[in-house]
C-alpha atoms as a PDB file:
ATOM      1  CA  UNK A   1     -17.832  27.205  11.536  1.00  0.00           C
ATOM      2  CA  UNK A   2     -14.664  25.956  10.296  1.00  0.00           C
ATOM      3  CA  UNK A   3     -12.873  27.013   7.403  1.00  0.00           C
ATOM      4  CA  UNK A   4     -10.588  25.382   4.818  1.00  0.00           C
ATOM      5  CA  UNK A   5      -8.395  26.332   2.246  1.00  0.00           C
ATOM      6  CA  UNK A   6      -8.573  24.652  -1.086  1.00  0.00           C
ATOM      7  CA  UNK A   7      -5.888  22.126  -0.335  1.00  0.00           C
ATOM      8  CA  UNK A   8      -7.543  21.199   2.949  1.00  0.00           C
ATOM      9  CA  UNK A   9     -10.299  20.627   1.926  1.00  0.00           C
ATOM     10  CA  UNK A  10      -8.976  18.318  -1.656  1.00  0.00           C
ATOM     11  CA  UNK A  11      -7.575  16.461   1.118  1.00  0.00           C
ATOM     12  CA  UNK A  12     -10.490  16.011   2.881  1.00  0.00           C
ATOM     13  CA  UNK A  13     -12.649  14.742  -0.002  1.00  0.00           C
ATOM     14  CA  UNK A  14     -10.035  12.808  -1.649  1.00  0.00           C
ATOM     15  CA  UNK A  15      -9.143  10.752   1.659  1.00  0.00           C
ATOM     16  CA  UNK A  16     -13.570  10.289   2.460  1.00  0.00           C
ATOM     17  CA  UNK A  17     -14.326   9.202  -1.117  1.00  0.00           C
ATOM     18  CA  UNK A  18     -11.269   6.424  -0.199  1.00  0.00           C
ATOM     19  CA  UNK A  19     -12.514   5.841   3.316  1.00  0.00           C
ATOM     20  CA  UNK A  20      -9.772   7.245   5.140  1.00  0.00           C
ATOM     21  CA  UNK A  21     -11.417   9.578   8.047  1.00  0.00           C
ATOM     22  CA  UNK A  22      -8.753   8.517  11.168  1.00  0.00           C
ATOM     23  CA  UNK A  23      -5.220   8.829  11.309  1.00  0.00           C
ATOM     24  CA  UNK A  24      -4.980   5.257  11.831  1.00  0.00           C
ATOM     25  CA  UNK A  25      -6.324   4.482   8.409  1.00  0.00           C
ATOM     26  CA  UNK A  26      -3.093   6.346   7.047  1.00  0.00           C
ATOM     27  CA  UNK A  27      -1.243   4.099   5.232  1.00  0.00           C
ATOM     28  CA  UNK A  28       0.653   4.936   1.933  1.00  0.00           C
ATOM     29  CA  UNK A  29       0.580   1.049   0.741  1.00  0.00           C
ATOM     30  CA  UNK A  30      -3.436   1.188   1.622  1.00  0.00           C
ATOM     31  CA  UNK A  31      -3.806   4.245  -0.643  1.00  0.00           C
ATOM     32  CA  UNK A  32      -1.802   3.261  -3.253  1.00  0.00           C
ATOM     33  CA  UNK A  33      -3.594   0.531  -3.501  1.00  0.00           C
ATOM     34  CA  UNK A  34      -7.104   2.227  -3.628  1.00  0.00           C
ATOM     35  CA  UNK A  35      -6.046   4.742  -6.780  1.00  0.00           C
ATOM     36  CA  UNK A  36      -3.985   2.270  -8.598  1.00  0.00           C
ATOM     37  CA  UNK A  37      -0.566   3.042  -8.072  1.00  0.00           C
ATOM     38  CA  UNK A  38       2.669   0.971  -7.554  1.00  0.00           C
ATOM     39  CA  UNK A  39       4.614   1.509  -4.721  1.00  0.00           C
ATOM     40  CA  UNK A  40       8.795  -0.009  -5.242  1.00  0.00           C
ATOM     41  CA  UNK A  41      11.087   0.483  -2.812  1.00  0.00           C
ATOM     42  CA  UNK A  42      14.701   1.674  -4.421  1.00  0.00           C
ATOM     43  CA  UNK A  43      18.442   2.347  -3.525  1.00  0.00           C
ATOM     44  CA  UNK A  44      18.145   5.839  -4.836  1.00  0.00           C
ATOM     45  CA  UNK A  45      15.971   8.712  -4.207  1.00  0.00           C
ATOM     46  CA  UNK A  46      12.484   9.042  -3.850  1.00  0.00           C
ATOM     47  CA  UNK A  47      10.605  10.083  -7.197  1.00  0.00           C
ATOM     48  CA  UNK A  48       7.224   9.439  -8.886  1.00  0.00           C
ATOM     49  CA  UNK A  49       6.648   8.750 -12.592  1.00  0.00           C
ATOM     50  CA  UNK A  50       4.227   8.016 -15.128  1.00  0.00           C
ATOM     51  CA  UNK A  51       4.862   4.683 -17.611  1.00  0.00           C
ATOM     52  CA  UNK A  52       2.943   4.215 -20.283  1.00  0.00           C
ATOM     53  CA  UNK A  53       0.007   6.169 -18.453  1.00  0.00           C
ATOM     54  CA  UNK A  54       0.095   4.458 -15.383  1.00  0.00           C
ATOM     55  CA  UNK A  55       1.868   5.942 -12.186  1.00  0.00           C
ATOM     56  CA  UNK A  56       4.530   4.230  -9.959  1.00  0.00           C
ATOM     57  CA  UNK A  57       6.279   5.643  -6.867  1.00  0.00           C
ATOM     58  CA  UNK A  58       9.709   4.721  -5.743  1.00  0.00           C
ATOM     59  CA  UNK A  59      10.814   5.196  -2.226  1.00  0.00           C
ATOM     60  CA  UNK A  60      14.276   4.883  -0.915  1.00  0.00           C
ATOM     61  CA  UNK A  61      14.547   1.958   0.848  1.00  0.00           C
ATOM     62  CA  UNK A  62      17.069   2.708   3.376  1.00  0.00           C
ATOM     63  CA  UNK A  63      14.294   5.668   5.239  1.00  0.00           C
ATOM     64  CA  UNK A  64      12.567   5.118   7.903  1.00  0.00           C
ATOM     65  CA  UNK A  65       9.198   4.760   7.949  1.00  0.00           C
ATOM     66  CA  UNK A  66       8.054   7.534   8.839  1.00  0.00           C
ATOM     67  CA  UNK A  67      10.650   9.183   6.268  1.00  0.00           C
ATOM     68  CA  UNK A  68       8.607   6.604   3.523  1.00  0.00           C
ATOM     69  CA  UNK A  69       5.459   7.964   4.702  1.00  0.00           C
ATOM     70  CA  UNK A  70       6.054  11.410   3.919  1.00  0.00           C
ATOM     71  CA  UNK A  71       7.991  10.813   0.798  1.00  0.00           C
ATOM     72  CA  UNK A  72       4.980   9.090  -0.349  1.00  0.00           C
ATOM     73  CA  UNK A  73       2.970  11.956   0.772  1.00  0.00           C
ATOM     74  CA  UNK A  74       5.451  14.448  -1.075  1.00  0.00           C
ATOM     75  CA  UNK A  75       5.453  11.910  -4.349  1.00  0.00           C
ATOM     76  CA  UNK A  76       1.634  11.630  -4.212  1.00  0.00           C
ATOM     77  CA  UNK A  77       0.940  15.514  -5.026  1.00  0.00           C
ATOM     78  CA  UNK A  78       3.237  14.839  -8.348  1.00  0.00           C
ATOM     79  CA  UNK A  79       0.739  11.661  -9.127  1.00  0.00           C
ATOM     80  CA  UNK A  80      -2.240  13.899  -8.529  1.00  0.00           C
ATOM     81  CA  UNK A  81      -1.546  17.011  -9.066  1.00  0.00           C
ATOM     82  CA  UNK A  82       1.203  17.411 -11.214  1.00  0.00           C
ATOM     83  CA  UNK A  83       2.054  16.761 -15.131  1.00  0.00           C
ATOM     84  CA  UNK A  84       5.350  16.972 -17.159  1.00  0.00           C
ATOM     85  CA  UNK A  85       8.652  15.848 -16.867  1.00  0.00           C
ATOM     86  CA  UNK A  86      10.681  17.745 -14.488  1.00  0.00           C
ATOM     87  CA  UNK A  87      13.882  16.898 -16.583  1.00  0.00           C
ATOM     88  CA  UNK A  88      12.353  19.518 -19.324  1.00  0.00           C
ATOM     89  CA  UNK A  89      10.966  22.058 -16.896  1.00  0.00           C
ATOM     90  CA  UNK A  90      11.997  25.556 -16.165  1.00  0.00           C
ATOM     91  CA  UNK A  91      14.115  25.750 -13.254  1.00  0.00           C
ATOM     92  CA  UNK A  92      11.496  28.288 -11.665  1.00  0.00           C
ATOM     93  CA  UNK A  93       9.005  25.847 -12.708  1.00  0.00           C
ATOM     94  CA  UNK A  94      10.404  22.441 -11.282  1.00  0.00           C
ATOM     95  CA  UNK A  95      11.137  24.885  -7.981  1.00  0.00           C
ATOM     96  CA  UNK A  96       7.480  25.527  -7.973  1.00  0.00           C
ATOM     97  CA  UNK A  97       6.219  22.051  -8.098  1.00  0.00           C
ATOM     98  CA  UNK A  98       8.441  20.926  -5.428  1.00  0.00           C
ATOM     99  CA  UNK A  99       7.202  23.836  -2.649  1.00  0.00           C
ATOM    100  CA  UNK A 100       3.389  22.644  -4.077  1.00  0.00           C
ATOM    101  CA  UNK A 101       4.665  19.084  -3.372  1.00  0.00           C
ATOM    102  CA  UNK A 102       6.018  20.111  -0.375  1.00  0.00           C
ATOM    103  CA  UNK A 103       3.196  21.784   1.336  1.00  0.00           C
ATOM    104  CA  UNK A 104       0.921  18.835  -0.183  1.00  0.00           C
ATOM    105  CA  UNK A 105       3.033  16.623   2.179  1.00  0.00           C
ATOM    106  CA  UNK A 106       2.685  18.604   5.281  1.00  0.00           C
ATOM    107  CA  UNK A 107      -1.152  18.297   4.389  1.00  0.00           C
ATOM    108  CA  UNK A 108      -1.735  14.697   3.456  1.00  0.00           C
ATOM    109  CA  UNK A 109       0.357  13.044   6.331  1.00  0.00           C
ATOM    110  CA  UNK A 110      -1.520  14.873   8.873  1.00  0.00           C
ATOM    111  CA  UNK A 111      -4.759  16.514   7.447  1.00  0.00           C
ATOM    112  CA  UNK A 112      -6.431  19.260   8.922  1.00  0.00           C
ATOM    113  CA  UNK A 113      -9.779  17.598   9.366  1.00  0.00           C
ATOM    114  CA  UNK A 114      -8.248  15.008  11.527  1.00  0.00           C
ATOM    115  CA  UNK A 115      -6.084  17.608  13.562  1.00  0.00           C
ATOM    116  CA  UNK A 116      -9.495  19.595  14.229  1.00  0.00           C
ATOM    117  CA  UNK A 117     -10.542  16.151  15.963  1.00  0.00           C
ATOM    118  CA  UNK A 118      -7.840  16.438  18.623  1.00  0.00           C
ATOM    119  CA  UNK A 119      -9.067  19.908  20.080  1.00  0.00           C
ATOM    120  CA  UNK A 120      -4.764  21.160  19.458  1.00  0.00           C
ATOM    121  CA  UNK A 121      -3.895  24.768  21.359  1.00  0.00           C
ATOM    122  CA  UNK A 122      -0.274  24.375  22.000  1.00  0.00           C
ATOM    123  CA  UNK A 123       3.335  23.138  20.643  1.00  0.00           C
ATOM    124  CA  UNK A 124       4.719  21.344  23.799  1.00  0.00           C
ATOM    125  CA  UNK A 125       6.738  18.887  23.427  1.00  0.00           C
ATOM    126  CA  UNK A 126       4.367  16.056  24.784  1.00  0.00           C
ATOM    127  CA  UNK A 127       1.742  17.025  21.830  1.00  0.00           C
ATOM    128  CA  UNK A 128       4.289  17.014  19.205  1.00  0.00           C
ATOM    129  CA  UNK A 129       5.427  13.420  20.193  1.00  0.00           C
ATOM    130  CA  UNK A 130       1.782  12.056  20.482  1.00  0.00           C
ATOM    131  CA  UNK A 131       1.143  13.566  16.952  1.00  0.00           C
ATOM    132  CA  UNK A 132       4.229  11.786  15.825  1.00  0.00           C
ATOM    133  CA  UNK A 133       3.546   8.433  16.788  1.00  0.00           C
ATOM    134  CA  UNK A 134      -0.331   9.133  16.153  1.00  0.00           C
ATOM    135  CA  UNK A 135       0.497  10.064  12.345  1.00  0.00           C
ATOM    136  CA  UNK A 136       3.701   8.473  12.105  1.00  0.00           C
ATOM    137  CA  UNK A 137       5.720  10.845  11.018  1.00  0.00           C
ATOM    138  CA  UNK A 138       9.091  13.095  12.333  1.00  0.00           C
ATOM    139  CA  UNK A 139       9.639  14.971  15.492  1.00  0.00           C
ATOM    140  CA  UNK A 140      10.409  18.173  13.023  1.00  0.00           C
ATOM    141  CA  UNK A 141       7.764  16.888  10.556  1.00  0.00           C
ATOM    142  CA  UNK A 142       5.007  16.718  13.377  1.00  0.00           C
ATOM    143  CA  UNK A 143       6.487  20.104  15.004  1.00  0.00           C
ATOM    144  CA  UNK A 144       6.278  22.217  11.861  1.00  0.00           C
ATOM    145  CA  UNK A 145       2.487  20.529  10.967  1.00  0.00           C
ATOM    146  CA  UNK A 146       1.158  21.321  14.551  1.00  0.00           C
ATOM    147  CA  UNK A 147       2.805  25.035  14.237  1.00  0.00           C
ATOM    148  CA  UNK A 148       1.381  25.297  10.472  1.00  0.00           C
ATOM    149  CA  UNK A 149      -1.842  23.905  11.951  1.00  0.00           C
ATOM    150  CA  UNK A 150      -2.375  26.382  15.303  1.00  0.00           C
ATOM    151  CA  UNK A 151      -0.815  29.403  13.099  1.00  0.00           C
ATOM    152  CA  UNK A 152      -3.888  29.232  10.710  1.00  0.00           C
ATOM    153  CA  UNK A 153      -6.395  28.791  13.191  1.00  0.00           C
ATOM    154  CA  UNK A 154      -5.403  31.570  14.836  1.00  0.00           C
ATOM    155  CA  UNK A 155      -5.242  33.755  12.083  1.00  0.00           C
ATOM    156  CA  UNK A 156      -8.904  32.456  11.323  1.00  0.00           C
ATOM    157  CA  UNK A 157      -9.908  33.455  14.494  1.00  0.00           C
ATOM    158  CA  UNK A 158      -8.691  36.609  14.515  1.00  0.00           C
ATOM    159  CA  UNK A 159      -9.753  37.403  11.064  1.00  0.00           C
ATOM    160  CA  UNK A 160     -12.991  36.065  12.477  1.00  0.00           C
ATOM    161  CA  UNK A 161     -12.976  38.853  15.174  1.00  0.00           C
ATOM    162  CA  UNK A 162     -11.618  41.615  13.522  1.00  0.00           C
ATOM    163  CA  UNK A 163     -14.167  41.318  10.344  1.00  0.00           C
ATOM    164  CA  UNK A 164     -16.535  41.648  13.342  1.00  0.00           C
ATOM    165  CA  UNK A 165     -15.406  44.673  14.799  1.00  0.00           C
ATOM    166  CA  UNK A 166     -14.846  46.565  11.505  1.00  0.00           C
ATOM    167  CA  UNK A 167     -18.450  46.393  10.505  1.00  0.00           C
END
């Protein structure tokens, strides 16, 4: 039985009700697309904004593409998840969105329903590069996922076993 958290498993339903179920149907201009929003490419930073009710995302255009793909991932959690103007927020608040944004990112470029496909037990080198080029993403960005990813599923398991043993 395999368990996800609440993020995991938004990500799961929001990329099936789109049709995205592969890796290789990851494609930030394919999902903008699908929910409606406009992608620009910029000279400045990334950001994500609402005008006139509608959202738009701007990504620097001087970043790689793998560097677009997970600012759009990062920029898609304000779209979705997100309301206000950060200009008027809190500090403590604005800090807040951006971890939530953050950790959204990690999730969206390389879901956990897809990594449960590839049957992942180890960090070597080799596995990080194949899940870079298979989710095109970052050496680090695919290294900290794959660690994320094997962390909680051995913490599952354990908790798994140990709720076991207590009884």
């Amino acid at each position: 039985m395999k368990y996800y958290s609440h993020l995991e498993d938004y990500i799961k339903d929001f990329y099936t009700r789109i049709g995205i179920t592969t890796p290789n149907l990851l494609d930030f201009r394919e999902i903008a697309e699908k929910l409606g929003i406009k992608v620009f490419f910029w000279s400045d930073s990334s950001q994500a904004l609402f005008a006139k009710e509608k959202p738009f995302i701007f990504l620097n255009e001087s970043l790689t593409k793998q560097q677009q793909w997970q600012e759009f991932g990062h920029e898609l959690s304000h779209v979705l998840l997100h309301t206000g103007d950060q200009f008027f927020m809190s500090p403590l608040f604005r800090e807040y969105q951006e971890n939530k944004a953050n950790n959204f990112m990690y999730q969206v470029c390389m879901p956990t329903f897809m990594l449960d496909e590839l049957n992942l037990f180890d960090c070597t080198p080799s596995t990080v590069m194949q899940l870079q080029t298979l989710f095109n993403v970052e050496y680090e960005f695919s290294l900290k996922r794959l660690s994320q990813y094997i962390n909680n599923r051995i913490m599952l398991n354990w908790n798994t076993v140990f709720s076991k043993t207590v009884r």
